[in-house]
N, C-alpha and C. Protein backbone atom coordinates (compact mmCIF):
# COMPACT_ATOMS: atom_id res chain seq x y z
N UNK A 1 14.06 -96.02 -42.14
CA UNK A 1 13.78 -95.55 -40.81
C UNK A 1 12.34 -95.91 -40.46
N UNK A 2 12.08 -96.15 -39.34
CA UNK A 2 11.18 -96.26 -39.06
C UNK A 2 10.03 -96.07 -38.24
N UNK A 3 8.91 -95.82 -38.39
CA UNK A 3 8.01 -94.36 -37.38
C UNK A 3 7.08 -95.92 -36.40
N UNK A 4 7.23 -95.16 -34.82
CA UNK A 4 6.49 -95.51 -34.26
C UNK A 4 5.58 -95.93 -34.87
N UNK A 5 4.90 -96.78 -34.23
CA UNK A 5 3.33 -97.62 -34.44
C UNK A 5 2.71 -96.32 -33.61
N UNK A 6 1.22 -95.73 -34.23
CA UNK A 6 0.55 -95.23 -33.42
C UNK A 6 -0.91 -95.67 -32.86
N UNK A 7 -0.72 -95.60 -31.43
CA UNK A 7 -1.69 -96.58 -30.85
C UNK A 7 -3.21 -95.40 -30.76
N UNK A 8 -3.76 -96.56 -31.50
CA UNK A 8 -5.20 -95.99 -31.72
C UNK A 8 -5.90 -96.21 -30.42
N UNK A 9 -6.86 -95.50 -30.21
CA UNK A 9 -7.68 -95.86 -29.09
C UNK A 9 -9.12 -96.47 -29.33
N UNK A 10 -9.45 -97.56 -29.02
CA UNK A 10 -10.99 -97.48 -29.71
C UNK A 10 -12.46 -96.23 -29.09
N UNK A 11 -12.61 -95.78 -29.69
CA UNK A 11 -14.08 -95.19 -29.11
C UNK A 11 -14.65 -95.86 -28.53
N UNK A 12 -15.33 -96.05 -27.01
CA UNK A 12 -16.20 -96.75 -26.57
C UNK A 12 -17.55 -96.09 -26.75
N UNK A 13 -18.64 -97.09 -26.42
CA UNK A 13 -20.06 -96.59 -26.36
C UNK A 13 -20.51 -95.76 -25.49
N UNK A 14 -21.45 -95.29 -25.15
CA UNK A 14 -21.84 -95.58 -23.47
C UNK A 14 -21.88 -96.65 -23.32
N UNK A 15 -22.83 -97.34 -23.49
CA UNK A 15 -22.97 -98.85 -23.08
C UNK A 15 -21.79 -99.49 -22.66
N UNK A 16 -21.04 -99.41 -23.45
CA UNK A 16 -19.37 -100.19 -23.47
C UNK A 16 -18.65 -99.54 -21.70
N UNK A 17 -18.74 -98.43 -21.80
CA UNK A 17 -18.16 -97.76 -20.50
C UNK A 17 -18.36 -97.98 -19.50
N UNK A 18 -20.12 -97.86 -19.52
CA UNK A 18 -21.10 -98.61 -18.58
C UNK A 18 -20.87 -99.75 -18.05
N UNK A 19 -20.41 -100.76 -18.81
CA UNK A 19 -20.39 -102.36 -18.60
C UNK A 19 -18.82 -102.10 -18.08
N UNK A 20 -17.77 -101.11 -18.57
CA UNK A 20 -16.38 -101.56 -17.93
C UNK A 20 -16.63 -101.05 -16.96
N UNK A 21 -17.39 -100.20 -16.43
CA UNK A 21 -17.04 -99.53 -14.85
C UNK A 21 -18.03 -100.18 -14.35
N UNK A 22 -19.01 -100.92 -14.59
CA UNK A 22 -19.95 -101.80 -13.47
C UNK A 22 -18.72 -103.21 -13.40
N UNK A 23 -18.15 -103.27 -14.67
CA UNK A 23 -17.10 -104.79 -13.86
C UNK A 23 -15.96 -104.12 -12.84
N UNK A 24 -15.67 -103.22 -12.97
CA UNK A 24 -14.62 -102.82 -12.01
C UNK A 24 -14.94 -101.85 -10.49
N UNK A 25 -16.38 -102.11 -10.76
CA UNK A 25 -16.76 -101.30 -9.48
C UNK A 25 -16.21 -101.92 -7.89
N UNK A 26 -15.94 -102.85 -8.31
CA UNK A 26 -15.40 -103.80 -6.25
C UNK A 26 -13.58 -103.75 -6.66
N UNK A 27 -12.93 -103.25 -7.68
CA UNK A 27 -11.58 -103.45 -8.06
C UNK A 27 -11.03 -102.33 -7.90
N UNK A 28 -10.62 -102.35 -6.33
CA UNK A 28 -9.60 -100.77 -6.61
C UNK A 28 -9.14 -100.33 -6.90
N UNK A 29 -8.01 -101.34 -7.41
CA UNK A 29 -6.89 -101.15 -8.50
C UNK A 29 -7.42 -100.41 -9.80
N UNK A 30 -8.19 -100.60 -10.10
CA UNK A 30 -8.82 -100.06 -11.04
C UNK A 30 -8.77 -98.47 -10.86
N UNK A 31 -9.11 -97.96 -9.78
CA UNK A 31 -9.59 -97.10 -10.02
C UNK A 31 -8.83 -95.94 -9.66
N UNK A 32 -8.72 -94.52 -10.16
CA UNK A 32 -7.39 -93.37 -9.91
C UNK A 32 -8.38 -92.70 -9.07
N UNK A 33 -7.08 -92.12 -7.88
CA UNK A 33 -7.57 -91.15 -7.13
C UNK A 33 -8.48 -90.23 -6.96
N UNK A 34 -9.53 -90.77 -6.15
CA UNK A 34 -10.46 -89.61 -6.01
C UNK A 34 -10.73 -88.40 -6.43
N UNK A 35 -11.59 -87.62 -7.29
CA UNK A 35 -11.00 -85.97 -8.06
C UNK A 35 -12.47 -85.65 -7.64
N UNK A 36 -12.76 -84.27 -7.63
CA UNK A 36 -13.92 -83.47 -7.55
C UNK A 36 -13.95 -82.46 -8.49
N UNK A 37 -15.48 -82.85 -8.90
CA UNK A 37 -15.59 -82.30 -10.19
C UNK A 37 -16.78 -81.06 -9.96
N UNK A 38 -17.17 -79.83 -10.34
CA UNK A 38 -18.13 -78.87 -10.12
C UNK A 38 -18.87 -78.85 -11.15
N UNK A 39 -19.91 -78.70 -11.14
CA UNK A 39 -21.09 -78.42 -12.44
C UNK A 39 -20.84 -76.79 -12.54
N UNK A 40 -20.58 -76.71 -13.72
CA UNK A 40 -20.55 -75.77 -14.38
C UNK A 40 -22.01 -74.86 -14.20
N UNK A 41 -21.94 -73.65 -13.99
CA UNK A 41 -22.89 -72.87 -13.82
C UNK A 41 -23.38 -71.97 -14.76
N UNK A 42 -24.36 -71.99 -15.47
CA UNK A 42 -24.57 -71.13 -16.49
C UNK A 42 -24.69 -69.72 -16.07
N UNK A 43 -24.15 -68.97 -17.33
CA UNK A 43 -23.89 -67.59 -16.91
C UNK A 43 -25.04 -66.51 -16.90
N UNK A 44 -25.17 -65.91 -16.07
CA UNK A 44 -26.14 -65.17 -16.75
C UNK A 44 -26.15 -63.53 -17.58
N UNK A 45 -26.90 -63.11 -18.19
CA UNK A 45 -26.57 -62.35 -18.92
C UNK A 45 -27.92 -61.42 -18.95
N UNK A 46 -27.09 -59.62 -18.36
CA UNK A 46 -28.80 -58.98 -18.54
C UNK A 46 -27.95 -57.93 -19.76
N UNK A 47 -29.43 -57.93 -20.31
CA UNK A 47 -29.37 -57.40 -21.96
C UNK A 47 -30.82 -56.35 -21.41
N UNK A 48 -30.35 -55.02 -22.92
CA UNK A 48 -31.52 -54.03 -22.98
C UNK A 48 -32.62 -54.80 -22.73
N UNK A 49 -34.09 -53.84 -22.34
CA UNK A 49 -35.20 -54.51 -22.36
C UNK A 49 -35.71 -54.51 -24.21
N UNK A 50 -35.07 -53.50 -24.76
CA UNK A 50 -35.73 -53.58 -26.03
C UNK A 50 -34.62 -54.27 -26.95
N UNK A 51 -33.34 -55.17 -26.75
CA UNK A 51 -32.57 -55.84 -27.29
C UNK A 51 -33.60 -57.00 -27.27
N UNK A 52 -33.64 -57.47 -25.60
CA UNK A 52 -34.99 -58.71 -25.43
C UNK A 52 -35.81 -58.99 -26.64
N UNK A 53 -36.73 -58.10 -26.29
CA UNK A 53 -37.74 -57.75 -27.35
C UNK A 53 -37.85 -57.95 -29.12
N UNK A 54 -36.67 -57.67 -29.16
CA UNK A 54 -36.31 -58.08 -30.17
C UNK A 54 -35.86 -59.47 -30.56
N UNK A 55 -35.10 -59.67 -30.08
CA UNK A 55 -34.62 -61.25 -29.80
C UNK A 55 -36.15 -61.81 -29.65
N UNK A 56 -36.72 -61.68 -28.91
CA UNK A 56 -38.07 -62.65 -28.77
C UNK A 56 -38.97 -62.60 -30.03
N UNK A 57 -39.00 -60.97 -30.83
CA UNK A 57 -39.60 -61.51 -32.24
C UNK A 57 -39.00 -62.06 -33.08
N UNK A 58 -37.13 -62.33 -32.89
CA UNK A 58 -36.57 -62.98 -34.24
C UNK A 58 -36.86 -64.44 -33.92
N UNK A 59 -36.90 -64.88 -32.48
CA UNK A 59 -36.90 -66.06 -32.00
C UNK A 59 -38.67 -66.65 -32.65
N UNK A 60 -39.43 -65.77 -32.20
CA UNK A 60 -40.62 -66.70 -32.79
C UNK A 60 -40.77 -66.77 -34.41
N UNK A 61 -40.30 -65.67 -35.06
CA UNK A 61 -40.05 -65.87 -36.79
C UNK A 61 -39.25 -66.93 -36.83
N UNK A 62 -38.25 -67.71 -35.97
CA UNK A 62 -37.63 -68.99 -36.48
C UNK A 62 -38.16 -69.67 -35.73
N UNK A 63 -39.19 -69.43 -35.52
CA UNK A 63 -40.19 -70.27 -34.64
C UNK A 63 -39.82 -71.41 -33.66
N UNK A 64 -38.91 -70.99 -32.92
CA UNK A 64 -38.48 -71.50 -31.41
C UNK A 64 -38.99 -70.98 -30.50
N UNK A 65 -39.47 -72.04 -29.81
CA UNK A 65 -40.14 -72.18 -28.63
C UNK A 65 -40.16 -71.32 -27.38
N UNK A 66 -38.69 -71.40 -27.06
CA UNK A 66 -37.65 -70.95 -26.29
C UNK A 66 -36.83 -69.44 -26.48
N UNK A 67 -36.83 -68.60 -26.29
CA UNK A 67 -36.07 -67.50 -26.44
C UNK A 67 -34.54 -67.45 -25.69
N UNK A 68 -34.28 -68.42 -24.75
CA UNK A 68 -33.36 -68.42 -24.21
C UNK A 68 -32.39 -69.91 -25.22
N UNK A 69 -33.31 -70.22 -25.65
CA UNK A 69 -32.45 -71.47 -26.29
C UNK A 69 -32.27 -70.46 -27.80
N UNK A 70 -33.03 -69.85 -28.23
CA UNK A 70 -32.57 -69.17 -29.62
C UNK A 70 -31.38 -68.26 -29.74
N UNK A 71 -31.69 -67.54 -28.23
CA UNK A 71 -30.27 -66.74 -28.53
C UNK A 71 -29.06 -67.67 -27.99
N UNK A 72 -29.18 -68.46 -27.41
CA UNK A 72 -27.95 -69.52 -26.70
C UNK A 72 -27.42 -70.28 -28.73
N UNK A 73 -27.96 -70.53 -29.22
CA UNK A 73 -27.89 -71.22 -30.45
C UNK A 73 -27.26 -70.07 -31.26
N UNK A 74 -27.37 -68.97 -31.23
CA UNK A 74 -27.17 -67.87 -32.08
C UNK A 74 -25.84 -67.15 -31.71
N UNK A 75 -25.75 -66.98 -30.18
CA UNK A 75 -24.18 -66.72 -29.23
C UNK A 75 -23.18 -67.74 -29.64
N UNK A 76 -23.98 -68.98 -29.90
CA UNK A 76 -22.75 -69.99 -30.28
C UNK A 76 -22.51 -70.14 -31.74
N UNK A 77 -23.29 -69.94 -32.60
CA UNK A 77 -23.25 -70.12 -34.30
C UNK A 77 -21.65 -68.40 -34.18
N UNK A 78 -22.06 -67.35 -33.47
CA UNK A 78 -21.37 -66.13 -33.41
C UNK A 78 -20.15 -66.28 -32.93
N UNK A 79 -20.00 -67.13 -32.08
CA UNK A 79 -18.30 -67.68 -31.60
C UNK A 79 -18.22 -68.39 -31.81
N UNK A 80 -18.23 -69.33 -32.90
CA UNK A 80 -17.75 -70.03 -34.29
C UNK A 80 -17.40 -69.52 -35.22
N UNK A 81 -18.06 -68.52 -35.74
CA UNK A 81 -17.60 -67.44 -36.70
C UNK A 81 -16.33 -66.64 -36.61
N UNK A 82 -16.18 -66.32 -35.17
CA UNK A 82 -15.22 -65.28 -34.92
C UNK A 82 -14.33 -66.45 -34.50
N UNK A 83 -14.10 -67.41 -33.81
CA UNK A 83 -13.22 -68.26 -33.75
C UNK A 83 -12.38 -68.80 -35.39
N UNK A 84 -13.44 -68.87 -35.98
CA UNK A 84 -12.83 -69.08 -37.76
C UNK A 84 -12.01 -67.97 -37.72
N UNK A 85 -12.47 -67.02 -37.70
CA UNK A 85 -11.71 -65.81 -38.08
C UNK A 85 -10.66 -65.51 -37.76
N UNK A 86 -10.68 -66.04 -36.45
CA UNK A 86 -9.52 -65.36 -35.24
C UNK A 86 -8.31 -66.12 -36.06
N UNK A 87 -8.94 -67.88 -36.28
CA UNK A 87 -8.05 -68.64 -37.02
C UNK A 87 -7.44 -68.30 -38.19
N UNK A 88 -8.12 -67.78 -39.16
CA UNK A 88 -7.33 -67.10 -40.40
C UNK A 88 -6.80 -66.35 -40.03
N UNK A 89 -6.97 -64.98 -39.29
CA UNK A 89 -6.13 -63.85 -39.48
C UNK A 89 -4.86 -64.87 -38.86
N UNK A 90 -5.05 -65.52 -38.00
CA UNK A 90 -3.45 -65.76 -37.13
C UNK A 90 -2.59 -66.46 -38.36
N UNK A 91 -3.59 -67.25 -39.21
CA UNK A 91 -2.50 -68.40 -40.17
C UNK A 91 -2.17 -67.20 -41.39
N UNK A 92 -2.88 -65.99 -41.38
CA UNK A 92 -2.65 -65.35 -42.73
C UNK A 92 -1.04 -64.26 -41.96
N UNK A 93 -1.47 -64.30 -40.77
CA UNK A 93 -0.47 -63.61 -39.99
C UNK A 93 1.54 -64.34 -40.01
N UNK A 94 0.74 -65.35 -39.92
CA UNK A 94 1.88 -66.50 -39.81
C UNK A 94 2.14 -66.45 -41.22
N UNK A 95 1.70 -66.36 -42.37
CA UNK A 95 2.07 -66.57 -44.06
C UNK A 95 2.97 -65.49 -44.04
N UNK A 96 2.45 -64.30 -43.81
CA UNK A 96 3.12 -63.21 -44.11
C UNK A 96 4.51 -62.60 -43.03
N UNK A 97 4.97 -63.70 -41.87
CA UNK A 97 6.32 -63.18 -41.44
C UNK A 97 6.69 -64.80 -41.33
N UNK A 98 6.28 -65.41 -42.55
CA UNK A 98 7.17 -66.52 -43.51
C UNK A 98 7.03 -67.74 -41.96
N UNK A 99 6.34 -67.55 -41.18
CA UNK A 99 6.12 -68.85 -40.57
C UNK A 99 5.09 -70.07 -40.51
């Protein structure tokens, strides 16, 4: 029997992308229907004044610059963690009613 061929895609560069959409910029055919896209808006977030505070002395002990970039780095290392997690319990969930 025999399994489909699976069609790889190559990774392009930027560069590479760059150069296909500057050759196809006058080729309409080329190109799919118009779409509108929104920039994403960062959220904002008000926290205790003495949570802050804190955060701003753990932030300069890891000696970042930024207090808004330390806890943005730290919110995301934290929903990675719990995303792992979420992932085990569901596959340990799935072991145990044999699926």
């Amino acid at each position: 029997m025999k399994s489909k061929p699976k069609h790889i895609k190559k990774q392009l560069s930027e560069t590479e992308i760059d150069n296909l959409v500057e050759s196809q910029v006058d080729d309409d055919s080329a190109w799919d229907k118009t779409i509108r896209v929104r920039r994403a808006t960062p959220a904002s977030l008000s926290i205790p004044a003495e949570l802050s505070a804190r955060a701003a002395f753990l932030a300069k002990l890891h000696r970042e610059r930024n207090v808004e970039d330390w806890i943005t780095k730290v919110i995301k290392e934290r929903v990675e963690l719990e995303e792992v997690a979420f992932s085990e319990a569901k596959r340990e969930i799935g072991l145990r009613n044999g699926i």
